[in-house]
N, C-alpha and C. Protein backbone atom coordinates (compact mmCIF):
# COMPACT_ATOMS: atom_id res chain seq x y z
N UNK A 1 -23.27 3.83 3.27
CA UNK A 1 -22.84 2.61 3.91
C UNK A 1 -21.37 2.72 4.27
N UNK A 2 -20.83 1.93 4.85
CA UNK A 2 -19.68 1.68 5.64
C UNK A 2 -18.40 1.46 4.60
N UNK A 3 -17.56 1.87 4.30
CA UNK A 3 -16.61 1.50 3.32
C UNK A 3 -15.29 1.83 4.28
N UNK A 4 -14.25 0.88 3.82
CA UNK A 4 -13.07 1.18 4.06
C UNK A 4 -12.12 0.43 3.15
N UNK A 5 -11.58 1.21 2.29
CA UNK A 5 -10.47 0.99 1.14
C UNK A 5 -8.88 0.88 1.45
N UNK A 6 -8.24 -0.19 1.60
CA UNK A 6 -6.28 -0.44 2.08
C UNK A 6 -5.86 -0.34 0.86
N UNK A 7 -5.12 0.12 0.99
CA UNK A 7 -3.78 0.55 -0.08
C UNK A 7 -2.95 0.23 0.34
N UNK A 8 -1.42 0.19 -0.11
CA UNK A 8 0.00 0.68 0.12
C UNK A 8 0.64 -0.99 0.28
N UNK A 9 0.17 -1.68 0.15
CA UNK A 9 0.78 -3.55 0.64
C UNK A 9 1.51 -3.38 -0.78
N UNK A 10 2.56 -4.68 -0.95
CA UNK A 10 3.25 -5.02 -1.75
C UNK A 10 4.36 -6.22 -1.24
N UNK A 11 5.67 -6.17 -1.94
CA UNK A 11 6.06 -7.18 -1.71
C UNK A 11 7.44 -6.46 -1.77
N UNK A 12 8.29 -6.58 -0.56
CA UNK A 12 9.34 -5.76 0.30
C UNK A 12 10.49 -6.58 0.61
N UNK A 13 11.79 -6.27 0.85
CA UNK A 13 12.89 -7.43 1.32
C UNK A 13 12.76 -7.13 2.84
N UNK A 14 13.01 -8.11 3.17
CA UNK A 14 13.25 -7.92 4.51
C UNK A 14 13.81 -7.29 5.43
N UNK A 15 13.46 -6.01 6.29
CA UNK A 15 14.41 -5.18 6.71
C UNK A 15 13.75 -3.59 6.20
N UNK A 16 12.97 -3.82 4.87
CA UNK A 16 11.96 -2.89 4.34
C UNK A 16 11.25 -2.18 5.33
N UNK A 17 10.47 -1.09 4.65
CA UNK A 17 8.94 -0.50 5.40
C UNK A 17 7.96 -0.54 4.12
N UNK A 18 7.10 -0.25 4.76
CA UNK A 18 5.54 0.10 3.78
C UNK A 18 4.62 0.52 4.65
N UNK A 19 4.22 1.54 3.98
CA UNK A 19 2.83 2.51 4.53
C UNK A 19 1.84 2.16 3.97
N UNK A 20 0.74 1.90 5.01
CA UNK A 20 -0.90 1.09 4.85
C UNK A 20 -1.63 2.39 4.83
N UNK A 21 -2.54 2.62 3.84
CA UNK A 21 -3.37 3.36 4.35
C UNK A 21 -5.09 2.88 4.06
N UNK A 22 -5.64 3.40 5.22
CA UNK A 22 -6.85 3.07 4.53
C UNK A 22 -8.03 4.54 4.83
N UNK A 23 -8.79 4.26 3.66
CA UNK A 23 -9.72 5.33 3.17
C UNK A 23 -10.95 4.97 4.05
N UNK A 24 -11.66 5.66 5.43
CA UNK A 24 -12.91 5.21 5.33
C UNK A 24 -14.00 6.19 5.12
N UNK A 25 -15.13 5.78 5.03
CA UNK A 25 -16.26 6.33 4.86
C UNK A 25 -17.97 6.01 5.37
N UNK A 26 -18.77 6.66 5.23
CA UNK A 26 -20.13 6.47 5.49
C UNK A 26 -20.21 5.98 7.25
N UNK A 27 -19.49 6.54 7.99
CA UNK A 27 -19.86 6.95 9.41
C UNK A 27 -19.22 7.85 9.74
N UNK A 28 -18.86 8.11 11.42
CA UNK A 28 -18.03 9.08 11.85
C UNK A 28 -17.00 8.72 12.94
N UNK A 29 -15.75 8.76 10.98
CA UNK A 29 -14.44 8.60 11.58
C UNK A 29 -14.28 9.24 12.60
N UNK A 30 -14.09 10.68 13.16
CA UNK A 30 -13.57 11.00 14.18
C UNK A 30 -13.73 10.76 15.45
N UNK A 31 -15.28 10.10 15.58
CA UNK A 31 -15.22 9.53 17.09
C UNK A 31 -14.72 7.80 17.18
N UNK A 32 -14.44 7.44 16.06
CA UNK A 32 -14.44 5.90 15.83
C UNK A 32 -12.99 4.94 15.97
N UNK A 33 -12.60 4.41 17.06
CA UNK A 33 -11.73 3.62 17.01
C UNK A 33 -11.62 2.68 15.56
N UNK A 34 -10.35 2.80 15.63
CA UNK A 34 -9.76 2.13 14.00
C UNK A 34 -8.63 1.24 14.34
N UNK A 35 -8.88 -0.19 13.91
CA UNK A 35 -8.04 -1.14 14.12
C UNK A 35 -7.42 -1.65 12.51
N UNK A 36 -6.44 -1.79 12.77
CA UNK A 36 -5.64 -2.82 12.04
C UNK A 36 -5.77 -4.53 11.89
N UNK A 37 -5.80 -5.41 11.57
CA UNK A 37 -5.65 -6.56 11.66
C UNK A 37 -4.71 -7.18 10.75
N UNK A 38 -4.57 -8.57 10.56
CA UNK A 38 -3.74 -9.04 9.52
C UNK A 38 -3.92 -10.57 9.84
N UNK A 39 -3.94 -11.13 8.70
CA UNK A 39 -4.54 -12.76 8.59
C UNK A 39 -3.51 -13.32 7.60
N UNK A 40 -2.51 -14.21 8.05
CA UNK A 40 -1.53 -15.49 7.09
C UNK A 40 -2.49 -16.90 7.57
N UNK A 41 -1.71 -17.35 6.09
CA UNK A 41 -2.73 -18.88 6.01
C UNK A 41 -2.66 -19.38 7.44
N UNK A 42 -3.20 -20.52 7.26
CA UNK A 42 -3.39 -21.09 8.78
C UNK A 42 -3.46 -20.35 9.98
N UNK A 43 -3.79 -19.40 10.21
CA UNK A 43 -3.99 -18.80 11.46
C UNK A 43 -5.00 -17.77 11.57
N UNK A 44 -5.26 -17.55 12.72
CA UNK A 44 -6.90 -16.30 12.47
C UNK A 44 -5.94 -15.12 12.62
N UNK A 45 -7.17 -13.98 12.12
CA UNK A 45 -7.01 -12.71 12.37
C UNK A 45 -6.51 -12.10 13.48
N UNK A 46 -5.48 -11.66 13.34
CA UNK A 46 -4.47 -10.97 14.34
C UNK A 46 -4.65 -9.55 14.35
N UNK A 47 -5.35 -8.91 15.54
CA UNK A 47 -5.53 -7.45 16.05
C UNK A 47 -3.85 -6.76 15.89
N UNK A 48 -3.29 -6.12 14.77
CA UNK A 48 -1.96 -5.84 14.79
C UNK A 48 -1.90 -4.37 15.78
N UNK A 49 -3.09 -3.46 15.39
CA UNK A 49 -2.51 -1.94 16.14
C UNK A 49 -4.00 -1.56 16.52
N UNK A 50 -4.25 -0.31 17.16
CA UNK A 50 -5.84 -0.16 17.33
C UNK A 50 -5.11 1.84 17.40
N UNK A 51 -5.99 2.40 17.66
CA UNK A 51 -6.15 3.34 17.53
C UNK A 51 -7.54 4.17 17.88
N UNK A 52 -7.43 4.63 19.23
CA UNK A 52 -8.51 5.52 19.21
C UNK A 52 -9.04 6.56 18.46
N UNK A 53 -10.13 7.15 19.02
CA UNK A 53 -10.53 8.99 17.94
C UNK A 53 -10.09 9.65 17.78
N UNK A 54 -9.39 10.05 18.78
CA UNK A 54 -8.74 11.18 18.77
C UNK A 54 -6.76 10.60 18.99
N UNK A 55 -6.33 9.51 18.54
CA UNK A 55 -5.15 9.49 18.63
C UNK A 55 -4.90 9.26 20.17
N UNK A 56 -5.13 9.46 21.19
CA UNK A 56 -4.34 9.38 22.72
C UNK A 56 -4.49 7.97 22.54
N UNK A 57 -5.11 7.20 22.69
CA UNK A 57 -4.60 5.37 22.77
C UNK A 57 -5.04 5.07 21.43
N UNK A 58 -3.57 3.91 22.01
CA UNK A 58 -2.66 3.33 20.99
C UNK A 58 -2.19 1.76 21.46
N UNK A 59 -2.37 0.91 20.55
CA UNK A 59 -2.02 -0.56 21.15
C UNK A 59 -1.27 -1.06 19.98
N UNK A 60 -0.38 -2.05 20.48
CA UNK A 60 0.37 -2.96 19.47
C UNK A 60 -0.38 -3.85 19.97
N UNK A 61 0.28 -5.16 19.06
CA UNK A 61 0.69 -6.45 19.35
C UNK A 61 1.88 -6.77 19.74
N UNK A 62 2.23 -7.76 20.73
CA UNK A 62 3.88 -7.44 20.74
C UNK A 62 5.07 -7.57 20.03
N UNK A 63 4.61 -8.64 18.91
CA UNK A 63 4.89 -8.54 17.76
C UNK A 63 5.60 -8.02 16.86
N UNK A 64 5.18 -6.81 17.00
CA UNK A 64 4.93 -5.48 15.94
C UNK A 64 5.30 -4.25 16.88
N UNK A 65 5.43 -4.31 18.51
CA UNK A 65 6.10 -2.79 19.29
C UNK A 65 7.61 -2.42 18.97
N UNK A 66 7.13 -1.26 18.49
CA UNK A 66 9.06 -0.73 18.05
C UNK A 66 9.24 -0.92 16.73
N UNK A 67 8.31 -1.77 15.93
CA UNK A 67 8.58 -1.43 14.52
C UNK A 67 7.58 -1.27 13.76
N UNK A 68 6.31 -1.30 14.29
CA UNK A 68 4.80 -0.44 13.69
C UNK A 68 4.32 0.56 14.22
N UNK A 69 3.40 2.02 13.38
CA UNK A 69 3.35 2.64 13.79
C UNK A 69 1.74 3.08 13.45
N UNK A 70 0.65 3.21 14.44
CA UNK A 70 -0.62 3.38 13.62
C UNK A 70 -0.92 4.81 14.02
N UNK A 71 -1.36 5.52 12.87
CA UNK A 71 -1.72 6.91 12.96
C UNK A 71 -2.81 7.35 12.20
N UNK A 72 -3.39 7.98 12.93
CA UNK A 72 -4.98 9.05 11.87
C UNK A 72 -5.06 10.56 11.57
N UNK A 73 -5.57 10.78 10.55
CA UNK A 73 -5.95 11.65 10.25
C UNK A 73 -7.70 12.12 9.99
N UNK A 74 -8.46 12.97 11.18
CA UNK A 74 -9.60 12.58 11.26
C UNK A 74 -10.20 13.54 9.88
N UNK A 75 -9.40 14.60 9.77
CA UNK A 75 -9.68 15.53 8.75
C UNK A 75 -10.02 15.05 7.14
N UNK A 76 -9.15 13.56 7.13
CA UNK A 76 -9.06 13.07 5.99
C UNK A 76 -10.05 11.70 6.09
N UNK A 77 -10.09 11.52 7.22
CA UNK A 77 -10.70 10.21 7.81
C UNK A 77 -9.92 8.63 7.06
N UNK A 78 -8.90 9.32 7.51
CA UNK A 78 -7.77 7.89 7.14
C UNK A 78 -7.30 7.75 8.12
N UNK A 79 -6.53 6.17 8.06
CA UNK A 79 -5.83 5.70 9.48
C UNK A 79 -5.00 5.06 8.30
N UNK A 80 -3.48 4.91 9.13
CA UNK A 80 -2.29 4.37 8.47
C UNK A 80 -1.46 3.53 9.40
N UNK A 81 -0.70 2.82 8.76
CA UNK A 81 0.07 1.86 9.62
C UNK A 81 1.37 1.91 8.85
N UNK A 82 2.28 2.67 9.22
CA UNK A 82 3.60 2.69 9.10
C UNK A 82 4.39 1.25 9.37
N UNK A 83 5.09 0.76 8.88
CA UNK A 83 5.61 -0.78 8.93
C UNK A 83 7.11 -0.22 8.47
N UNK A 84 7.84 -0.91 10.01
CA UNK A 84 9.37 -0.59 9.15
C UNK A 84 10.05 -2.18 10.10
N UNK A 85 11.74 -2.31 9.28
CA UNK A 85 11.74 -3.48 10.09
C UNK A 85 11.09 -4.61 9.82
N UNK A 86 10.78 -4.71 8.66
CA UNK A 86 9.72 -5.83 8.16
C UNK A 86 10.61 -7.17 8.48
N UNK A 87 9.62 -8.17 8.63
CA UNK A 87 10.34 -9.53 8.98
C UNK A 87 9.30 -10.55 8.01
N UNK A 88 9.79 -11.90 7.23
CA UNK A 88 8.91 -12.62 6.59
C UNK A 88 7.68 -13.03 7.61
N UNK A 89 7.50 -12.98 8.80
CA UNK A 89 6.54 -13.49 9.18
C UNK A 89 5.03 -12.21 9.24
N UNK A 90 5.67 -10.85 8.71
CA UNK A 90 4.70 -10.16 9.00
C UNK A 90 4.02 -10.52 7.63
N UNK A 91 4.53 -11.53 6.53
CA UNK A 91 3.80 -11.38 5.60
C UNK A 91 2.06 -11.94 5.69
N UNK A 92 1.33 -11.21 5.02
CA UNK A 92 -0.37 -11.27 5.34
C UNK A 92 -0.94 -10.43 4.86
N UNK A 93 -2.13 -10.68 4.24
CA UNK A 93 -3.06 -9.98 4.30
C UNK A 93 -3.64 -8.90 5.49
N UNK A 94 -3.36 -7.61 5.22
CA UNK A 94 -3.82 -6.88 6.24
C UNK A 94 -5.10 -5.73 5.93
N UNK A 95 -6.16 -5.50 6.49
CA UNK A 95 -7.33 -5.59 6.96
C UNK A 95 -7.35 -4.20 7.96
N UNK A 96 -8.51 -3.29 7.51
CA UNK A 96 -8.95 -2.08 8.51
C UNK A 96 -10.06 -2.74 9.00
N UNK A 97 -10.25 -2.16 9.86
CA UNK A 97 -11.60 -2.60 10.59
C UNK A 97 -12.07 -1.59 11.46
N UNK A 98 -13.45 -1.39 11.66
CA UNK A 98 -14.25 -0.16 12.68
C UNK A 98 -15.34 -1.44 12.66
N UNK A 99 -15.70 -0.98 14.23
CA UNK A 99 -16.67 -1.47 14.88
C UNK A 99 -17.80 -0.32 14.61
N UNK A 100 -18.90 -0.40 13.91
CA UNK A 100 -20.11 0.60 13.71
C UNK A 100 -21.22 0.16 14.47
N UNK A 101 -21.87 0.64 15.36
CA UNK A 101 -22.83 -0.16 15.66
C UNK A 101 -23.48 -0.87 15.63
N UNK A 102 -22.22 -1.97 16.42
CA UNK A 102 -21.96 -3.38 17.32
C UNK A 102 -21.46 -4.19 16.08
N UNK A 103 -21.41 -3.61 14.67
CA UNK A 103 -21.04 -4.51 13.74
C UNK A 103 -19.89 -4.49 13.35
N UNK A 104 -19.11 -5.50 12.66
CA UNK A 104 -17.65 -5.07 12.25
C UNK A 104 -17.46 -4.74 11.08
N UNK A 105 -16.74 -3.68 10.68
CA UNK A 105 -16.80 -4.03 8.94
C UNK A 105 -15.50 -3.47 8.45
N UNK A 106 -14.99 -4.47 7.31
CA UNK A 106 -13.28 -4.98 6.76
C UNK A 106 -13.58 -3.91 5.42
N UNK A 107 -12.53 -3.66 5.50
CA UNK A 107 -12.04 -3.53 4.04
C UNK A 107 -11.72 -4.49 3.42
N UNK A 108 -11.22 -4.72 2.00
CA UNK A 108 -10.94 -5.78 1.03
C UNK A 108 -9.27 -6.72 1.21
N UNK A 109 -8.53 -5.80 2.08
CA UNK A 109 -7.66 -5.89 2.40
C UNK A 109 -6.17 -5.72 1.57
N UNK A 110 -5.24 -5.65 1.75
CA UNK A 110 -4.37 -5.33 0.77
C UNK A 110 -3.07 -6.33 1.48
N UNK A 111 -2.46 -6.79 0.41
CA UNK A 111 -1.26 -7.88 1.13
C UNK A 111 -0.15 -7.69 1.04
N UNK A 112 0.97 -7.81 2.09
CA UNK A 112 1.73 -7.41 2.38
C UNK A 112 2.89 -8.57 2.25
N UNK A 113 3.89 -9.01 1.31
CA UNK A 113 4.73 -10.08 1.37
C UNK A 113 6.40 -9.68 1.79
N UNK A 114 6.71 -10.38 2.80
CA UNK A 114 8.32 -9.64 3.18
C UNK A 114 9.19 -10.72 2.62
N UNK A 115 10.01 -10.48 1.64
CA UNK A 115 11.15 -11.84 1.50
C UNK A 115 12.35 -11.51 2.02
N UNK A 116 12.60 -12.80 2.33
CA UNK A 116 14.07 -13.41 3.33
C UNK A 116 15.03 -13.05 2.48
């Protein structure tokens, strides 16, 4: 089955970085676009970075251009999100996600708090 495990969140001063990584499994990472997301109270799920199979496309949010960075490793079948430049509003719960055929499926998510 479909697993994907986030690591690396914590709680950072502002101006910080932190490296996301997440572990997936039970399909095939290497042809599989890998997104990022991230969810703070009151607001929905925010598409933060995406990432194709093979690495050539690459999307922010605008948000997040110039100070996030999403990268894979298909060998390992991890995808990471480099975070530098942190600001309190990036604080959230952030979330891998792959689309598997037509379905979506999250990891548990790991949270990320930036203080002022």
């Amino acid at each position: 089955q479909v697993q994907l495990v986030e690591s690396g969140g914590g709680l950072v001063q502002a101006g910080g970085s932190l490296k996301l990584s997440c572990a997936a499994s039970g399909f095939t990472f290497s042809t599989s676009v890998m997104n990022w997301y991230r969810q703070t109270p009151g607001k929905e799920r925010e598409l933060v970075a995406l990432i194709t199979s093979l690495g050539s496309g690459i999307n922010y949010a605008e948000s997040v251009k110039g100070r996030f960075t999403i990268f894979r490793d298909n060998e390992k079948s991890m995808v990471y999100l480099q975070m530098n430049s942190l600001k309190p509003e990036d604080t959230g719960a952030y979330y891998c996600n792959v689309r598997n055929n037509r379905k979506d499926y999250w990891g548990q998510g790991t949270q990320v708090t930036v203080s002022s």
